[in-house]
N, C-alpha and C. Protein backbone atom coordinates (compact mmCIF):
# COMPACT_ATOMS: atom_id res chain seq x y z
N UNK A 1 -16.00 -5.08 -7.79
CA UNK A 1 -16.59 -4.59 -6.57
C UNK A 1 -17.85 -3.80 -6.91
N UNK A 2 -19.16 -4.03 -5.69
CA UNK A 2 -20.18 -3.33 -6.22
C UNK A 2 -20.55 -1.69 -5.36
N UNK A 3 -21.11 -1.11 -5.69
CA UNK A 3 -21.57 0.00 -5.32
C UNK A 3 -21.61 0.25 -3.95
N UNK A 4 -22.01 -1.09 -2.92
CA UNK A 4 -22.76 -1.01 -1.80
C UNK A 4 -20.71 -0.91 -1.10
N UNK A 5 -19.99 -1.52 -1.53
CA UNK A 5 -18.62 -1.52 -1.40
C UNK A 5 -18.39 -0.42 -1.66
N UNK A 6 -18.53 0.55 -2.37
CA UNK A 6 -17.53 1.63 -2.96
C UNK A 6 -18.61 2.67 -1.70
N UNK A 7 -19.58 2.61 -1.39
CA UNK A 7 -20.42 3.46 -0.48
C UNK A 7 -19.57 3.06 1.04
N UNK A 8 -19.60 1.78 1.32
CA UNK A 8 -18.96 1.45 2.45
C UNK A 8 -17.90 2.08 2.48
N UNK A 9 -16.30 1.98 1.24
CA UNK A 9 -15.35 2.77 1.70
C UNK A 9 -15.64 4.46 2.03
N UNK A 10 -16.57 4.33 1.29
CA UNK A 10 -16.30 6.01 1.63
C UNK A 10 -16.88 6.70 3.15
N UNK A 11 -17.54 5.37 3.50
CA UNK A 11 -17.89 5.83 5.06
C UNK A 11 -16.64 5.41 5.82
N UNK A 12 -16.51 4.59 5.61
CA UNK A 12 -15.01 4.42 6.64
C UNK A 12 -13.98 5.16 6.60
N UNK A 13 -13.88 5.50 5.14
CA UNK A 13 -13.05 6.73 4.97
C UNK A 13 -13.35 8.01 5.88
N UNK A 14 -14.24 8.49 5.73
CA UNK A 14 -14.98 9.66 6.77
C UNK A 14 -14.39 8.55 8.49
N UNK A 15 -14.94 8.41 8.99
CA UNK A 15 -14.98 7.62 9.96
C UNK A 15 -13.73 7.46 10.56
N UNK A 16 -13.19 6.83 9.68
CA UNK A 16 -11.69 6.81 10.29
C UNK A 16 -10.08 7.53 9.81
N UNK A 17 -11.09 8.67 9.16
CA UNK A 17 -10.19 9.65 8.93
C UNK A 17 -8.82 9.55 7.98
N UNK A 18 -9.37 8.84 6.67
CA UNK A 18 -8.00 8.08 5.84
C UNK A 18 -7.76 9.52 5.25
N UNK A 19 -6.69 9.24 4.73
CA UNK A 19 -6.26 10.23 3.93
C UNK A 19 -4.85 9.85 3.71
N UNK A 20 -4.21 10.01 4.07
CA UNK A 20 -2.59 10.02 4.21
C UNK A 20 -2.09 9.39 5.38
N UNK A 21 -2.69 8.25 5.95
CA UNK A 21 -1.97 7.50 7.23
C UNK A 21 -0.73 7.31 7.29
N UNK A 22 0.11 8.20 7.08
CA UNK A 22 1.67 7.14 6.94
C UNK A 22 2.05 7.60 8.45
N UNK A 23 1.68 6.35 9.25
CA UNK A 23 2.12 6.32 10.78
C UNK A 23 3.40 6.25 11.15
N UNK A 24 4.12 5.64 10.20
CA UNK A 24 5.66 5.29 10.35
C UNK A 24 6.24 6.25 9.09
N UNK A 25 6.18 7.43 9.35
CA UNK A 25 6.96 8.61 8.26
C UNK A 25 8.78 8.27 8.07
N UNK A 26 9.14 7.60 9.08
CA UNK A 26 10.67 7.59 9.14
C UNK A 26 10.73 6.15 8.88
N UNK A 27 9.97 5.56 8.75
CA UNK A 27 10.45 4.08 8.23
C UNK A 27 10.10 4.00 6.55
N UNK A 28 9.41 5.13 6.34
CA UNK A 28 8.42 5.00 4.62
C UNK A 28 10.03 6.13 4.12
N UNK A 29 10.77 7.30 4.55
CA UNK A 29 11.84 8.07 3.99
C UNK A 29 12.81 6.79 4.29
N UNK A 30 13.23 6.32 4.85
CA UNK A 30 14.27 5.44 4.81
C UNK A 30 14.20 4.51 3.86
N UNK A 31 13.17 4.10 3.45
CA UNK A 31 13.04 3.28 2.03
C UNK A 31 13.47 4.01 1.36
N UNK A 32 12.77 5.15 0.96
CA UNK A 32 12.80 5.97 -0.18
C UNK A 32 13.99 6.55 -0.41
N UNK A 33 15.05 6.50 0.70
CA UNK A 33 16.55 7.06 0.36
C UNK A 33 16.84 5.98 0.21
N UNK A 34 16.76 5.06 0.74
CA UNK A 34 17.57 3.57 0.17
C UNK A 34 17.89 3.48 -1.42
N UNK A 35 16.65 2.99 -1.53
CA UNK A 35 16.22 2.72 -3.35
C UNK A 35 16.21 3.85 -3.92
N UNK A 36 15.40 5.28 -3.49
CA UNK A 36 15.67 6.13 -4.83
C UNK A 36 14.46 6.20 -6.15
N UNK A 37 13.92 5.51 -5.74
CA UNK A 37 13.08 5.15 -7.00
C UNK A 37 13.19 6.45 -7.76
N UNK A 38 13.05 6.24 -9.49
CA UNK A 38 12.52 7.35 -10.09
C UNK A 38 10.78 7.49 -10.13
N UNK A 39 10.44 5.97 -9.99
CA UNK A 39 8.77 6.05 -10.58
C UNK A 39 8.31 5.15 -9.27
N UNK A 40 7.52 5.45 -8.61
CA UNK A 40 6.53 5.20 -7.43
C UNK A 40 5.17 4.83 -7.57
N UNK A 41 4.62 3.87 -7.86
CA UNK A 41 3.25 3.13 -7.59
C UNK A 41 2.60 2.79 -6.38
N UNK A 42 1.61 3.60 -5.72
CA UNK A 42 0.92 4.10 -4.49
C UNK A 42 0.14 3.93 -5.13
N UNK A 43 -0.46 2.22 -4.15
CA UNK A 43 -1.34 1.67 -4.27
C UNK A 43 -2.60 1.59 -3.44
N UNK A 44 -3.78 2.38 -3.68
CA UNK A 44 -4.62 2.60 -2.22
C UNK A 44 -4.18 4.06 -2.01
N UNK A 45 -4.17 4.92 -2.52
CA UNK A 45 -3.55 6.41 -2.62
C UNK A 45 -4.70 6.99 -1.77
N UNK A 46 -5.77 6.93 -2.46
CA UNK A 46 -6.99 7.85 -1.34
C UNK A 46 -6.91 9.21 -2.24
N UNK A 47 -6.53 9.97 -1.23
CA UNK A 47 -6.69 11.30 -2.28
C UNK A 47 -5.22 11.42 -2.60
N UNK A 48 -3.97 10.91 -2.26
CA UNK A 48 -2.99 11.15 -3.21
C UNK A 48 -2.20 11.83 -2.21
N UNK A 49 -2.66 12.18 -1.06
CA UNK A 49 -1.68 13.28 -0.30
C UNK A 49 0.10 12.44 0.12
N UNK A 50 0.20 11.17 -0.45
CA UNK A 50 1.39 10.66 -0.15
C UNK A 50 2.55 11.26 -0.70
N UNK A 51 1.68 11.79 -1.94
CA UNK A 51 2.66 12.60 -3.32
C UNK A 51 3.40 13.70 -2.64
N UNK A 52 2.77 14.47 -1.81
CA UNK A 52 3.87 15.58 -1.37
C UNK A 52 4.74 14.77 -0.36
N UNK A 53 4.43 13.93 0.44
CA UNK A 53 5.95 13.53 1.18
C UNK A 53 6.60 12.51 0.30
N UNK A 54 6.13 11.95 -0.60
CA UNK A 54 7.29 11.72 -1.65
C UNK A 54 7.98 12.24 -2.16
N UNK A 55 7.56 13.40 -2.45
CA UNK A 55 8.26 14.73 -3.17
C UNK A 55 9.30 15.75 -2.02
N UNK A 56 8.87 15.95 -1.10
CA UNK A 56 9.58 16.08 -0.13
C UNK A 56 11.08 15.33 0.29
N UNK A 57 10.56 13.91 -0.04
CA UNK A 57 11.99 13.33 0.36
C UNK A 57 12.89 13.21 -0.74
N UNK A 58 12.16 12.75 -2.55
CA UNK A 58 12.77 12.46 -3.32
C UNK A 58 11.83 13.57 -4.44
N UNK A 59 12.25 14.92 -4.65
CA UNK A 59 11.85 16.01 -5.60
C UNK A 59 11.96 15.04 -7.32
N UNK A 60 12.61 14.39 -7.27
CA UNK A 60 12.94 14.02 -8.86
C UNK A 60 12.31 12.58 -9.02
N UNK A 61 10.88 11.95 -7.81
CA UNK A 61 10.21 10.60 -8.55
C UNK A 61 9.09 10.96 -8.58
N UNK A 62 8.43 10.10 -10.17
CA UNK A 62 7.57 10.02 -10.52
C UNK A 62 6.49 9.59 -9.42
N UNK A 63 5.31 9.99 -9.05
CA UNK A 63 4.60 9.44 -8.38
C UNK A 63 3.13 8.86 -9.24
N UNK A 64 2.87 8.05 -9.06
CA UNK A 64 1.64 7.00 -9.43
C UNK A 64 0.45 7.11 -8.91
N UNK A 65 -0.83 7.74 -8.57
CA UNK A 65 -1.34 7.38 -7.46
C UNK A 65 -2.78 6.03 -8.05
N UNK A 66 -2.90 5.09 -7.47
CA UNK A 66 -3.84 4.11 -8.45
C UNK A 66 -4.30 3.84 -6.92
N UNK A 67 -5.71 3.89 -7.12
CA UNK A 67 -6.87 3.34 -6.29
C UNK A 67 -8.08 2.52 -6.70
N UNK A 68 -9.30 2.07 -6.03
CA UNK A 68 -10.33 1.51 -6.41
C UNK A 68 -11.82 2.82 -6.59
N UNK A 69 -10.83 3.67 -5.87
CA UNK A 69 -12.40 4.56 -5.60
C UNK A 69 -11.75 5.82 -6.03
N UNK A 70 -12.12 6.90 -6.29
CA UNK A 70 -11.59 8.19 -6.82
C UNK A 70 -11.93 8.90 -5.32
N UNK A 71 -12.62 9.11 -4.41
CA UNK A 71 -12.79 10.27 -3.49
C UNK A 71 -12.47 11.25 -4.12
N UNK A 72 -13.50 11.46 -4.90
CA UNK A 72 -14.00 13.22 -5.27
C UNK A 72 -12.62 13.77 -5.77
N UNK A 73 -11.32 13.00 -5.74
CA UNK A 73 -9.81 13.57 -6.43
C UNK A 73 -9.64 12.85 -7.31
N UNK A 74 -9.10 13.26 -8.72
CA UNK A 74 -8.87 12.91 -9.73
C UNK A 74 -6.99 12.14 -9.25
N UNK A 75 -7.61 10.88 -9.72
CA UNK A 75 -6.39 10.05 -8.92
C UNK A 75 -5.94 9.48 -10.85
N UNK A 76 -4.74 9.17 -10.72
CA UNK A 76 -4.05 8.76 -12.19
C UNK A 76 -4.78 7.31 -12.40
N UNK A 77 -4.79 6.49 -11.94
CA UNK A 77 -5.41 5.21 -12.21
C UNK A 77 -6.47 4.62 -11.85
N UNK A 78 -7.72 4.28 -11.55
CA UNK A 78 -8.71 4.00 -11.17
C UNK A 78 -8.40 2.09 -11.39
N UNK A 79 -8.31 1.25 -10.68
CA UNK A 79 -8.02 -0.11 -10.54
C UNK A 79 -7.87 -0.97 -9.38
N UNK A 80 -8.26 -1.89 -9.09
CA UNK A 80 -7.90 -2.88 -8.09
C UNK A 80 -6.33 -3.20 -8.07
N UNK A 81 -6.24 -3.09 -6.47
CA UNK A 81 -4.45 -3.53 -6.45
C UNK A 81 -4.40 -5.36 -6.82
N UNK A 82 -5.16 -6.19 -7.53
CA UNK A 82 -5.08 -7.13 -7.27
C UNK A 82 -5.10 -7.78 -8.87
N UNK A 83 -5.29 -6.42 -9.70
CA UNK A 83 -5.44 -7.28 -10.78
C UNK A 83 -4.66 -5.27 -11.27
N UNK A 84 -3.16 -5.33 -11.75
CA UNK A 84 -2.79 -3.74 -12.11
C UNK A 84 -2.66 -3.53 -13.74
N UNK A 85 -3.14 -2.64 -14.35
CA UNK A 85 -3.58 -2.38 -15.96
C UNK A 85 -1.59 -2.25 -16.15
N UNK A 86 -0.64 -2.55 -15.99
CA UNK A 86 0.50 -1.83 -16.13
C UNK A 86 1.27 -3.28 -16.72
N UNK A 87 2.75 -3.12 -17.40
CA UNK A 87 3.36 -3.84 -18.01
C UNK A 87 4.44 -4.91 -16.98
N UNK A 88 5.00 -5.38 -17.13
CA UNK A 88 6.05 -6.23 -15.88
C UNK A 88 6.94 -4.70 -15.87
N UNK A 89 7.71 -5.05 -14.66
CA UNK A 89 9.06 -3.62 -14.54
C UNK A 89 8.55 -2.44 -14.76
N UNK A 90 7.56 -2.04 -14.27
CA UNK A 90 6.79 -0.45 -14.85
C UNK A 90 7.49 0.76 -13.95
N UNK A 91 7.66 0.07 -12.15
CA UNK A 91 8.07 1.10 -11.12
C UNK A 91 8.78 0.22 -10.67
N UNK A 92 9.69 1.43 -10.41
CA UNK A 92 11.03 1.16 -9.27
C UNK A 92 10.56 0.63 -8.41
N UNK A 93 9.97 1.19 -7.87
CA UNK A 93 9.25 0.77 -6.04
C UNK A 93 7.34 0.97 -6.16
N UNK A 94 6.94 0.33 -5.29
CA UNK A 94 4.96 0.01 -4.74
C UNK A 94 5.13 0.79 -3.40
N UNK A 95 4.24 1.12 -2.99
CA UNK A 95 3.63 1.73 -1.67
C UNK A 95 2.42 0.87 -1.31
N UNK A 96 2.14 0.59 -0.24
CA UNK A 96 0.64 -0.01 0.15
C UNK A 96 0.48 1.24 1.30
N UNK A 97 0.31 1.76 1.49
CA UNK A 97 -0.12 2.73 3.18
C UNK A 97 -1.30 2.15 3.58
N UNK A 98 -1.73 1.17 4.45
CA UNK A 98 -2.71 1.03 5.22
C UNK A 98 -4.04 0.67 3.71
N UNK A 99 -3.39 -0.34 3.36
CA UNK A 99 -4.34 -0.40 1.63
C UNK A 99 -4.53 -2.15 1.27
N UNK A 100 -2.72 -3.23 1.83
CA UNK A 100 -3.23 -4.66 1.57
C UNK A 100 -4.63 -5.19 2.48
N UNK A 101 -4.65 -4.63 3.52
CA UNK A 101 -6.01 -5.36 4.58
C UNK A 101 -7.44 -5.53 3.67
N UNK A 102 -7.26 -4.20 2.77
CA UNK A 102 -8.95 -3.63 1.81
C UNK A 102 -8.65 -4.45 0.43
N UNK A 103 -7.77 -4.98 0.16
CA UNK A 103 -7.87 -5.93 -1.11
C UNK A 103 -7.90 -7.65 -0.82
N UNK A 104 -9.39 -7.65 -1.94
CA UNK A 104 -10.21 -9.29 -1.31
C UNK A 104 -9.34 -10.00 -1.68
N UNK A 105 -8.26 -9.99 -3.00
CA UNK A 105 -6.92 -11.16 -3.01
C UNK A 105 -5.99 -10.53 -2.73
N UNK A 106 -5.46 -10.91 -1.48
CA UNK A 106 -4.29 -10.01 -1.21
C UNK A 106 -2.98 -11.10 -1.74
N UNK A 107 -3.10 -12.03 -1.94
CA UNK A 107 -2.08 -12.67 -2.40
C UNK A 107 -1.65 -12.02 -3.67
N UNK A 108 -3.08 -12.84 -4.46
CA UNK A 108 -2.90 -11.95 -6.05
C UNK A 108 -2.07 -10.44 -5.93
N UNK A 109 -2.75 -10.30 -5.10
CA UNK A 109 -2.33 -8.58 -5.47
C UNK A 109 -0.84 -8.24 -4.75
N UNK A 110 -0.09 -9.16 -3.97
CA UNK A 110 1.49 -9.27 -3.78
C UNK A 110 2.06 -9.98 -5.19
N UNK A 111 0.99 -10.58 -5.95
CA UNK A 111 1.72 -11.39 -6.98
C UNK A 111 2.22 -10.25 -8.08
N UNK A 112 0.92 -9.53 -8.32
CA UNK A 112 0.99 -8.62 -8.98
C UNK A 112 1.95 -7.25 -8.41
N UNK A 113 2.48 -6.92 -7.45
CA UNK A 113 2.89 -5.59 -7.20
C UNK A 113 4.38 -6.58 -7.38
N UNK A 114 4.76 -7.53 -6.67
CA UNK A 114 5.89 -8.16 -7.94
C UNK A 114 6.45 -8.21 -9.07
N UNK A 115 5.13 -8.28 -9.79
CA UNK A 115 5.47 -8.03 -11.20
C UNK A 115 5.97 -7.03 -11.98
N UNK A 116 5.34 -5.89 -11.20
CA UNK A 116 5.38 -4.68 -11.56
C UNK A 116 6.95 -3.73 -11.55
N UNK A 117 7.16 -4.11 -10.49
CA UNK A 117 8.35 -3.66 -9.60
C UNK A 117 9.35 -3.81 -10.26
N UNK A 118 10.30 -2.93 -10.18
CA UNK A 118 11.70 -3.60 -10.66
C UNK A 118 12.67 -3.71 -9.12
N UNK A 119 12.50 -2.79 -8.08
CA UNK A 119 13.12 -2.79 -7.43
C UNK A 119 12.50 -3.23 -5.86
N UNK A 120 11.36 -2.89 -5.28
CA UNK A 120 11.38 -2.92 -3.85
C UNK A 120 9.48 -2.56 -3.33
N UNK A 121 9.13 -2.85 -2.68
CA UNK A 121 7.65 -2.56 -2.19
C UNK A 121 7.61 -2.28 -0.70
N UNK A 122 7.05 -1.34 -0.16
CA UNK A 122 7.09 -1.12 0.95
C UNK A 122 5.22 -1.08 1.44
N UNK A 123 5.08 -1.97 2.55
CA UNK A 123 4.01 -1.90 3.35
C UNK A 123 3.61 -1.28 4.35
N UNK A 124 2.40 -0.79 4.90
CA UNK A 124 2.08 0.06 6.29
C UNK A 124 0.80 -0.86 6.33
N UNK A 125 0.44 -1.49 7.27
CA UNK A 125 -0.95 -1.54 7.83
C UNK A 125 -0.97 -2.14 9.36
N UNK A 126 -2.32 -1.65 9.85
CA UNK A 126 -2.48 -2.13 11.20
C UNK A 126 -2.90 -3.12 11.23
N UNK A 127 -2.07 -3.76 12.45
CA UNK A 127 -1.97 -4.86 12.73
C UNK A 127 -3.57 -6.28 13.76
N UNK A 128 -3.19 -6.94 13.29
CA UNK A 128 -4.60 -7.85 13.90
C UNK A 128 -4.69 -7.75 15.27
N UNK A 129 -3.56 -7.65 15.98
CA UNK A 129 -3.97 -7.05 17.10
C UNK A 129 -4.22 -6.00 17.84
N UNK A 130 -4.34 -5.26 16.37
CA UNK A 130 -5.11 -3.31 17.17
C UNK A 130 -6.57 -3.65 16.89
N UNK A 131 -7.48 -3.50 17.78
CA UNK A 131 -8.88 -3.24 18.08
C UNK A 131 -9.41 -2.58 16.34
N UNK A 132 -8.79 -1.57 16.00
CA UNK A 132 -8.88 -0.72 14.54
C UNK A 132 -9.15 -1.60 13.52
N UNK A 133 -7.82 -2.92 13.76
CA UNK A 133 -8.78 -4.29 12.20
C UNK A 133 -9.70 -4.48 12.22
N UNK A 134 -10.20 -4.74 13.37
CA UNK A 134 -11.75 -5.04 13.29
C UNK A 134 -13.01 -4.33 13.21
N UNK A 135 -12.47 -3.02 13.51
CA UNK A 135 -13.81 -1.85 13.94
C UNK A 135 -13.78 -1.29 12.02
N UNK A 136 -12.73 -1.29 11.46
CA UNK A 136 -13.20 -1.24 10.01
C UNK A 136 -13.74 -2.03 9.08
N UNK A 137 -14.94 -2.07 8.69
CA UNK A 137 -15.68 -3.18 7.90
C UNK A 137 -15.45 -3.30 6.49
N UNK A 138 -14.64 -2.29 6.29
CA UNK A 138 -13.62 -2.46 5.01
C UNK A 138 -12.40 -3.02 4.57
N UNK A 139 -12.04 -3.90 5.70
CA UNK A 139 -10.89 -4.78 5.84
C UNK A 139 -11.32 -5.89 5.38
N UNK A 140 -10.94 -6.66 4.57
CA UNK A 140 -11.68 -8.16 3.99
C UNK A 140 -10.13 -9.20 4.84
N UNK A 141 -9.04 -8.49 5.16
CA UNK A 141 -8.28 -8.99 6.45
C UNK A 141 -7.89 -8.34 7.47
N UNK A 142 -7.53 -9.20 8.35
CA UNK A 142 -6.74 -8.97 9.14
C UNK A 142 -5.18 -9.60 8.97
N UNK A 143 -4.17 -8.24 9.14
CA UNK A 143 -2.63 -8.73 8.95
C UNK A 143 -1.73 -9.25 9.88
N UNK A 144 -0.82 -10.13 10.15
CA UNK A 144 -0.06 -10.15 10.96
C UNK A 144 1.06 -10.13 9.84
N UNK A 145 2.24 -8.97 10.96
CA UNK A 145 3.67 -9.04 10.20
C UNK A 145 4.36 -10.27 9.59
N UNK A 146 4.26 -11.49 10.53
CA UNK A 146 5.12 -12.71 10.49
C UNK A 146 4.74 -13.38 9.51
N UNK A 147 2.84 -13.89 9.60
CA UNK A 147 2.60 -14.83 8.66
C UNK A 147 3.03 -13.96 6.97
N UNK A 148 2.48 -12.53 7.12
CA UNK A 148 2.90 -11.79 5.58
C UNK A 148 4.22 -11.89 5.25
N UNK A 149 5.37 -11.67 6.30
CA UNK A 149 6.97 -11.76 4.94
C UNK A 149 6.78 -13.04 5.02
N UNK A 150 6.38 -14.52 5.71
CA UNK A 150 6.60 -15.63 5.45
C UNK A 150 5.90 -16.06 3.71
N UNK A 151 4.73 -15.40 3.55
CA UNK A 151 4.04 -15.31 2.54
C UNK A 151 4.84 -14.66 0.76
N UNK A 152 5.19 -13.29 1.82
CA UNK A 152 6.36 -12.94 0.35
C UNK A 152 7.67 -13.30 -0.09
N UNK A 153 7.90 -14.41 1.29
CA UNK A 153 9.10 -15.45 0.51
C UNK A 153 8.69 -16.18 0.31
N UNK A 154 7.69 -16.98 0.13
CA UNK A 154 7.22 -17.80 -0.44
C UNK A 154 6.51 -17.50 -2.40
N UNK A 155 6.33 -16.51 -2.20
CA UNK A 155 6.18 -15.67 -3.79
C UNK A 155 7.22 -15.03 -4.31
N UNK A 156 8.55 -15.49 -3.76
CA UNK A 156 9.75 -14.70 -4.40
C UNK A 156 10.07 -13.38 -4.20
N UNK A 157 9.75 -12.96 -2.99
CA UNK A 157 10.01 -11.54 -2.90
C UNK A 157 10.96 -11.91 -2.00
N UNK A 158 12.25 -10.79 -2.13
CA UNK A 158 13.81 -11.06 -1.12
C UNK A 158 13.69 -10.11 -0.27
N UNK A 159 15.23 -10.39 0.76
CA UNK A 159 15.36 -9.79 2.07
C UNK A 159 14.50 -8.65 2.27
N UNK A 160 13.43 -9.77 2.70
CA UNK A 160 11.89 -9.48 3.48
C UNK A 160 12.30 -9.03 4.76
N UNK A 161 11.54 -7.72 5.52
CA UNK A 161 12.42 -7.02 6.41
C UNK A 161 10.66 -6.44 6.91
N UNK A 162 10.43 -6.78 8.79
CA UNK A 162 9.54 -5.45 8.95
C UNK A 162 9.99 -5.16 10.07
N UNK A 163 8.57 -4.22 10.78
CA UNK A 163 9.06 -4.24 12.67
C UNK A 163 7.44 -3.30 12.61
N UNK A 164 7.73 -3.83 13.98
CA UNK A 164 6.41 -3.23 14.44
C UNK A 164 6.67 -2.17 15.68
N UNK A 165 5.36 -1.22 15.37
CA UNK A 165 4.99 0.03 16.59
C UNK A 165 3.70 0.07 16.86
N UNK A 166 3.43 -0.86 18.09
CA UNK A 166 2.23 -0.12 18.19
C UNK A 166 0.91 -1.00 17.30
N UNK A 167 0.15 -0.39 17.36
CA UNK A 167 -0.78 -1.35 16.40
C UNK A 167 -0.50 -1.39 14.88
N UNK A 168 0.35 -0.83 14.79
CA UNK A 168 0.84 -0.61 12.59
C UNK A 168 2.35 -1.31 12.67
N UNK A 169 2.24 -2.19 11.85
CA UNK A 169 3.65 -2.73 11.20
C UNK A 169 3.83 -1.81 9.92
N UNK A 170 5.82 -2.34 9.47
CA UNK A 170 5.92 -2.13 8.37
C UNK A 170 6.45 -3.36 7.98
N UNK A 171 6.53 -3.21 6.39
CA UNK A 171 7.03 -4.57 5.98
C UNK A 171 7.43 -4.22 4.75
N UNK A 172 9.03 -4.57 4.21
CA UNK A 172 9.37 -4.00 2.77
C UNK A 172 9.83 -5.83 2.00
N UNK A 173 10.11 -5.72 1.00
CA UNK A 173 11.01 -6.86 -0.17
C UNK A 173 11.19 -6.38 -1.01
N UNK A 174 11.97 -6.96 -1.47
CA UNK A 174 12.83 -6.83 -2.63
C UNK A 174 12.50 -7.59 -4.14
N UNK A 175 12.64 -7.40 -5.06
CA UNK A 175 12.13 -8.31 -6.41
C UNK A 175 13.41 -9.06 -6.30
């Protein structure tokens, strides 16, 4: 990605006020008591503020935070979700918060948060039919819930599970 990209996120960032979107807080803790993870890969972190309600729900997991852009916070990984510097089985569980829409292979980059995983990935983004996909020019998509779990069973990800509120779905699988 070039410069004129990394300038763009950071206006949209301003703009549309990213930081910590987790719109669905009770659907992102219900994962997280499910599985348990010890080690958490939050992908698209931003400045990282996911880390305290991770910590909040589960005091004893590792949190990850890996992005493309640093925003002025010293984030643990600097990387594209589409291509991840990490080994197969690295984390229990992935996070996307409002982060697959901004990666140009989003396939790749379900291929890869697969890999990674030993246990489970959980998704947040707004949906193609909130007005919001489109008014951000940092979306290289637009998501719909249905065609995406049809997509992650088709890449081997299991009991694929979302629901929607509103203009934001969620969407979790399983390795």
């Amino acid at each position: 990605m070039n410069n004129d990209y990394f300038s763009l996120l950071e206006q949209m960032s301003k703009k549309h006020g990213w930081g910590c979107i987790l719109v669905l807080p009770d659907k992102f803790k219900e994962f997280l008591l499910y599985y348990r993870p010890e080690t958490l890969l939050d992908i698209g972190c931003h400045k990282m503020l996911l880390k305290n309600f991770v910590h909040e729900v589960l005091n004893n997991c590792e949190y990850y935070g890996l992005d493309v852009f640093h925003y002025n916070v010293k984030i643990h990984v600097q990387a594209s979700g589409d291509l991840l510097p990490f080994h197969n089985d690295s984390f229990d569980c992935v996070s996307l918060i409002e982060t697959l829409e901004h990666i140009p292979n989003y396939v790749r980059a379900l291929e890869e948060i697969k890999r990674v995983m030993k246990k489970a990935v959980f998704i947040q983004s707004v949906g193609c039919w909130d007005k919001c996909s489109l008014e951000d020019l940092s979306h290289f998509h637009v998501l719909h819930p249905q065609t995406l779990s049809r997509l992650m069973a088709h890449l081997g990800f299991k009991n694929v599970k979302y629901g929607i509120v509103k203009g934001t779905f969620w969407l979790s699988g399983e390795k």
